[in-house]
Each structure stands twice: as structure tokens, then as C-alpha cells.
C-alpha atoms as a PDB file:
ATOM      1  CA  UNK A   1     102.737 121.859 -25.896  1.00  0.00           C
ATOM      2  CA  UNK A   2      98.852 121.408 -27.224  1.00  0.00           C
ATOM      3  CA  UNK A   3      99.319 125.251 -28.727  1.00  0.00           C
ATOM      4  CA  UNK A   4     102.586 124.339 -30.359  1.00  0.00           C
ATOM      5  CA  UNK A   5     101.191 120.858 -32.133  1.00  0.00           C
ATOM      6  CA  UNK A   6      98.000 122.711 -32.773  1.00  0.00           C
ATOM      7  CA  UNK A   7     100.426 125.970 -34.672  1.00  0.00           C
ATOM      8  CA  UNK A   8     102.346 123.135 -36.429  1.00  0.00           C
ATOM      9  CA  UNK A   9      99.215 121.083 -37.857  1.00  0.00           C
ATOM     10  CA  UNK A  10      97.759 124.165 -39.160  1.00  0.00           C
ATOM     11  CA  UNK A  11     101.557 125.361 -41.025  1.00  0.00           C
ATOM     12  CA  UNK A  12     101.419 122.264 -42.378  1.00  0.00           C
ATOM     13  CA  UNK A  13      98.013 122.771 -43.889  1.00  0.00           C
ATOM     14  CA  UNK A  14      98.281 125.394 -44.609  1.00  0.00           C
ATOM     15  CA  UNK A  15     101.642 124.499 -46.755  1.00  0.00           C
ATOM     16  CA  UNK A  16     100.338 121.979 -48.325  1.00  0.00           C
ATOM     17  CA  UNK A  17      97.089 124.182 -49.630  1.00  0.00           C
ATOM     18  CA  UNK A  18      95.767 123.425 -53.039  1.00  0.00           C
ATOM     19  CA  UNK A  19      97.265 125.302 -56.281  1.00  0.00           C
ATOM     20  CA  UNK A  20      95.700 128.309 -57.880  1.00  0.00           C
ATOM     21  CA  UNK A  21      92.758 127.692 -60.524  1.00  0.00           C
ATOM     22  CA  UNK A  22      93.507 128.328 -63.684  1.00  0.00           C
ATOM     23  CA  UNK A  23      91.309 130.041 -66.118  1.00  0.00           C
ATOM     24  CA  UNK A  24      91.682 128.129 -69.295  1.00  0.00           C
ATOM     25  CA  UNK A  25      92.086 124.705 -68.410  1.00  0.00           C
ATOM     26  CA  UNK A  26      93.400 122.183 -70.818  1.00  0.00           C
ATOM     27  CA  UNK A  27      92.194 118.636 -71.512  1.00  0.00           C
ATOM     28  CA  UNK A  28      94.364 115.747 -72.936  1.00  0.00           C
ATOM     29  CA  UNK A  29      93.279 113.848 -75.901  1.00  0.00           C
ATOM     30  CA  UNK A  30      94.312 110.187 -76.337  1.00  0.00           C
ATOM     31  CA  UNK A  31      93.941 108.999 -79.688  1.00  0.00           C
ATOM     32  CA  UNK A  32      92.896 105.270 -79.888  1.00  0.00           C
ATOM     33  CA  UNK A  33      93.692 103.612 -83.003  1.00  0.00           C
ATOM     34  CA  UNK A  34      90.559 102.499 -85.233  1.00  0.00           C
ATOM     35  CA  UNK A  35      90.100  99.071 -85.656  1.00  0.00           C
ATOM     36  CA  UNK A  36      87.676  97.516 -88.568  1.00  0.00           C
ATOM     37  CA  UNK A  37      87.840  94.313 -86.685  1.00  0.00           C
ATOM     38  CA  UNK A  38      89.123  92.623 -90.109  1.00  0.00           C
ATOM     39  CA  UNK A  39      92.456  93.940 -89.533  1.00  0.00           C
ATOM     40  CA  UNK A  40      94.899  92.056 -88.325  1.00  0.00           C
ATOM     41  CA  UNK A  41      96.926  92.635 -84.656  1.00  0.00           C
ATOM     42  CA  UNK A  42     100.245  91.900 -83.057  1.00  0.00           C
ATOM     43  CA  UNK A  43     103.105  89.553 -84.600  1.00  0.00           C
ATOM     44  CA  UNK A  44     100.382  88.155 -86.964  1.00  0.00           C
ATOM     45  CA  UNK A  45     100.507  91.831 -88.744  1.00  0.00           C
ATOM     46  CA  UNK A  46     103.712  91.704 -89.764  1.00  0.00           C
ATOM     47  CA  UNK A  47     104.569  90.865 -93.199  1.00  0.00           C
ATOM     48  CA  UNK A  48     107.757  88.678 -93.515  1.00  0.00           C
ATOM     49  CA  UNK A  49     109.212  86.275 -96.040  1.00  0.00           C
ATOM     50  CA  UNK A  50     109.336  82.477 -94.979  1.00  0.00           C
ATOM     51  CA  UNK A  51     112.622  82.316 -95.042  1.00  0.00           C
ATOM     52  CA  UNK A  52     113.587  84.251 -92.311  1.00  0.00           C
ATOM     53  CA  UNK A  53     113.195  82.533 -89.539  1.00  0.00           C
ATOM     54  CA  UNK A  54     113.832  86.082 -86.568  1.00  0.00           C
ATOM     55  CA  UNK A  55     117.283  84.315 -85.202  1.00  0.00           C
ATOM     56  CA  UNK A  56     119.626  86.452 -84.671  1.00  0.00           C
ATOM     57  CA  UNK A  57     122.939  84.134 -83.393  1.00  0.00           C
ATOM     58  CA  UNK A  58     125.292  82.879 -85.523  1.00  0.00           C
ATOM     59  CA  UNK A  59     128.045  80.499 -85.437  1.00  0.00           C
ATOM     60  CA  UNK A  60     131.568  81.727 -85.717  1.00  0.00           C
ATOM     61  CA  UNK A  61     134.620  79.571 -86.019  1.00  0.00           C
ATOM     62  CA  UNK A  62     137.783  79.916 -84.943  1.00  0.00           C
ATOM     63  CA  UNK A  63     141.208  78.506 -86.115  1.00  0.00           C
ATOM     64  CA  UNK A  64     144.460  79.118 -83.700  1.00  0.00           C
ATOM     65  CA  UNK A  65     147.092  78.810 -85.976  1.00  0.00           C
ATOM     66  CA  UNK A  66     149.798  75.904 -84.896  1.00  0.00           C
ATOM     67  CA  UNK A  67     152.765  76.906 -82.863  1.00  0.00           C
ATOM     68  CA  UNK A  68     151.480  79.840 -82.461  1.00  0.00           C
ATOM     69  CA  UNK A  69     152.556  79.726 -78.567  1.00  0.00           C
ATOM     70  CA  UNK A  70     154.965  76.985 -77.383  1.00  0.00           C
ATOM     71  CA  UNK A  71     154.222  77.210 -73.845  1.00  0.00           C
ATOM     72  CA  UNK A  72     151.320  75.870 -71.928  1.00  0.00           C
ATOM     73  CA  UNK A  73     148.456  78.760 -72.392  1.00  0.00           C
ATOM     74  CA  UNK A  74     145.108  78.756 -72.370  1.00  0.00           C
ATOM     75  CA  UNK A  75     142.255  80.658 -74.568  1.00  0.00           C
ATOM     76  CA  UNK A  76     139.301  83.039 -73.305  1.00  0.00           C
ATOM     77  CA  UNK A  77     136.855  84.088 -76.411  1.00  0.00           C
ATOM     78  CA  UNK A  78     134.459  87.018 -74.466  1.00  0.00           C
ATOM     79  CA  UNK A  79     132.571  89.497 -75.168  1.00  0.00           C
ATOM     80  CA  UNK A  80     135.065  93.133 -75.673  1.00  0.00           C
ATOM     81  CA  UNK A  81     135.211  94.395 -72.246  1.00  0.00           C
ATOM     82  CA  UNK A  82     133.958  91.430 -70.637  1.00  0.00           C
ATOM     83  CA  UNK A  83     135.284  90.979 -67.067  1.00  0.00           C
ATOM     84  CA  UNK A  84     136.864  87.488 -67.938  1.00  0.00           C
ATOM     85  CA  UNK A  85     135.825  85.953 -64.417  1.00  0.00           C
ATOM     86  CA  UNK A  86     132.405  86.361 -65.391  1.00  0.00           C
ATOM     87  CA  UNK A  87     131.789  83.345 -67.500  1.00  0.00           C
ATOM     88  CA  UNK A  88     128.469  84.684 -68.729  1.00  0.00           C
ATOM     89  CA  UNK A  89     130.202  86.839 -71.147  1.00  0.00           C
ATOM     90  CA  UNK A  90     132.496  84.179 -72.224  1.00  0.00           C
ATOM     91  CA  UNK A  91     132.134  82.139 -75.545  1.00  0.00           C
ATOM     92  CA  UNK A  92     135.347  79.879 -75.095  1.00  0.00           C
ATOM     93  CA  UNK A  93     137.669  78.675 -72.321  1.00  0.00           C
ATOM     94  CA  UNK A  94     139.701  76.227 -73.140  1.00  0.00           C
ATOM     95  CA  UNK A  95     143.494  75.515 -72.862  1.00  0.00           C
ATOM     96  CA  UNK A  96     145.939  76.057 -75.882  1.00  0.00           C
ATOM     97  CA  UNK A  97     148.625  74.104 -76.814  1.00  0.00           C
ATOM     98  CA  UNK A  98     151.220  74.625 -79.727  1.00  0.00           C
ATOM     99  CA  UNK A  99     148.799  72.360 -82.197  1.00  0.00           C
ATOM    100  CA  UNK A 100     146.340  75.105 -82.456  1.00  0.00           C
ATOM    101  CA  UNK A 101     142.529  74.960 -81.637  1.00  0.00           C
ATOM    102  CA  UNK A 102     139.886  74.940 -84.128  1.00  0.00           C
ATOM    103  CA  UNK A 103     136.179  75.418 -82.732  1.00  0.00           C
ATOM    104  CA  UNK A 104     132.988  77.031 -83.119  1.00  0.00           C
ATOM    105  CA  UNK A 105     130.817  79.053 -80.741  1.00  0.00           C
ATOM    106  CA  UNK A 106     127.649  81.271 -81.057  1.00  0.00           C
ATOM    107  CA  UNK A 107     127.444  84.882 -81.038  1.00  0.00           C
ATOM    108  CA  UNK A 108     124.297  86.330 -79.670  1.00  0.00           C
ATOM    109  CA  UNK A 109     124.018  89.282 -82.676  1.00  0.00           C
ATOM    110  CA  UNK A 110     126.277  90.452 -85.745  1.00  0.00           C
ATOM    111  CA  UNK A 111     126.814  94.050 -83.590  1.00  0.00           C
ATOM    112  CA  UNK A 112     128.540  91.731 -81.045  1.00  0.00           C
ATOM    113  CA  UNK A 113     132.426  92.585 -80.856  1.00  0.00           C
ATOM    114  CA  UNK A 114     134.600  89.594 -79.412  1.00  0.00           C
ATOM    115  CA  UNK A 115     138.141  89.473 -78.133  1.00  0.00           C
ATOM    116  CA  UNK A 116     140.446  86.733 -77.409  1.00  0.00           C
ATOM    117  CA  UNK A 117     143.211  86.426 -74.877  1.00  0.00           C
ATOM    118  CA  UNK A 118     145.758  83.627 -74.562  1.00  0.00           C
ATOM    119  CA  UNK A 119     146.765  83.632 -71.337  1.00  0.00           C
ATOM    120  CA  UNK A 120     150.592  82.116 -70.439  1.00  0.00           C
ATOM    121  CA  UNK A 121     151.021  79.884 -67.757  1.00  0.00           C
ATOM    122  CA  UNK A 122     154.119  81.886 -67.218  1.00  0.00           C
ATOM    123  CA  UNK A 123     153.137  84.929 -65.634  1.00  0.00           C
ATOM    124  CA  UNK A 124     156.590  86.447 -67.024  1.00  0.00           C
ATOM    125  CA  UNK A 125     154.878  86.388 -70.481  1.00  0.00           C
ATOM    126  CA  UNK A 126     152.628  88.831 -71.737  1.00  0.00           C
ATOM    127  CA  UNK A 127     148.911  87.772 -72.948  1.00  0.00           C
ATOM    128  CA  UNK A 128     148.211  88.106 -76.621  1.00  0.00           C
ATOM    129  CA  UNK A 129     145.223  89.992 -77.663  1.00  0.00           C
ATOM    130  CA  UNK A 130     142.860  89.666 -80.898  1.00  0.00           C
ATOM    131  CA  UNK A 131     139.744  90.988 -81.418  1.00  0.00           C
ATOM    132  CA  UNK A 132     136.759  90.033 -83.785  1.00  0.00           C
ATOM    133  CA  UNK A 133     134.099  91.809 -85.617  1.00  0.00           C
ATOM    134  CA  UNK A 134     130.767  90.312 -87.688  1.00  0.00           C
ATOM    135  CA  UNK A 135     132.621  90.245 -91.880  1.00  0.00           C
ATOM    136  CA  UNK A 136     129.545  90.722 -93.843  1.00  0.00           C
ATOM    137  CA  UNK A 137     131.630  89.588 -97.291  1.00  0.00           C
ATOM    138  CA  UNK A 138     131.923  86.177 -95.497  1.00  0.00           C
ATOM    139  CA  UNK A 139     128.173  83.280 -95.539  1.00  0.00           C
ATOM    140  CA  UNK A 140     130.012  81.232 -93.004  1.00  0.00           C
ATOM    141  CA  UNK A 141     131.933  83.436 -90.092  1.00  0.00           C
ATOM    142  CA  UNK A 142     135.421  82.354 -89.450  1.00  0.00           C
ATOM    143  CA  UNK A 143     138.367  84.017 -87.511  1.00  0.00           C
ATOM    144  CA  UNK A 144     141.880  82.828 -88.103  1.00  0.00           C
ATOM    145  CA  UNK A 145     144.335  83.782 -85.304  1.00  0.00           C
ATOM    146  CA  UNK A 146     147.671  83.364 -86.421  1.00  0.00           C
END
């Protein structure tokens, strides 16, 4: 048994052996940036106008036209492909009735695509689908659904 654990340590020394040399090795080079000590570093090198103020949300509004359903529904605003029981990618929840909704929520970034669902208490019924992208024509973002 000593002769077989003995055999095995030395296979496994053996297998694990160092590499070859080689005959040119190489050497890495870092270069390290050159600093006067005048110069300035981090967010206090950027240059940026004082008006913008590095906010990236925005508020969008949206109008639900009236009688637009005439059964009890509800509204989810998410995120496109959101999985609607996750309310973290959810704007709005809120039920609908057939005088419309008018709100506002915020959108994290302009590249942000948004869908809405109205959802019938009916299960017979169908849900209506809209969806909403960033209109860069528009100073104040508003989505009708009608």
C-alpha cells in the first residue's frame, strides 16, 4: 500500500513538473500616465456646461382617453418585457375606469421602451396593448392612449 501511495505522489509530481524555459522571454510594459501635478483628476476633469445637471429620468405623462373601456379594468405602465408581477419594473398600477386616467411617472433613461396593458376584469376580454418610445420632437413627454 506504502509502494502504491509512494508511485502515486511521485506521478503526481511528476505531472505537475514546471514548463519548458523559453529562450527569448518577454516582459510586459505598463504605461502609467504622466501627471504634472497641475492637472486636474477624476469628475473635476471633465468639462461640462452648467446647465446640465447629469440626470438622466424624465417625466412622461400619460392621458387614457375617456370611454375608452366601459368595463371595470385596470392599467399596468412597465418596462417592455417586464414580467408584470414584478413591480420593480412597473411605472403605473392603477385601476381604469371609462373617465380615462391622466398621470405622470418617471422613466429611468430616453432608451427606455414602455408598454401598457389594460387588463379586463372579465377574463372573457382580451387585454389591450400600447407601447411607448422617448419622441425627441416633443420638450415635455406625453403619451395619449386612445
Amino acid at each position: 500500500m506504502k509502494y502504491i501511495l509512494s508511485l502515486l505522489s511521485v506521478l503526481m509530481i511528476t505531472a505537475c513538473g514546471g514548463g519548458g524555459s523559453d529562450a527569448n522571454p518577454t516582459t510586459a510594459t505598463v504605461a502609467e500616465p504622466v501627471s504634472t501635478g497641475s492637472e486636474k483628476q477624476g469628475m473635476a476633469a471633465l468639462s461640462v456646461s452648467h446647465e446640465f445637471d447629469f440626470k438622466t429620468d424624465f417625466i412622461v405623462t400619460v392621458n387614457v382617453a375617456e370611454n375608452l373601456v366601459n368595463e371595470r379594468a385596470f392599467i399596468n405602465i412597465c418596462e417592455t418585457n417586464a414580467v408584470l408581477t414584478n413591480s420593480d419594473n412597473c411605472f403605473v398600477r392603477s385601476p381604469l375606469t371609462k373617465n380615462g386616467l391622466e398621470m405622470s411617472f418617471m422613466v429611468p433613461h430616453q432608451e427606455q421602451k414602455v408598454t401598457a396593458k389594460i387588463w379586463f376584469y372579465d377574463t372573457g376580454l382580451e387585454p389591450l396593448s400600447y407601447e411607448w418610445v422617448f419622441n425627441e420632437t416633443q420638450e415635455k413627454q406625453l403619451w395619449i392612449i386612445n
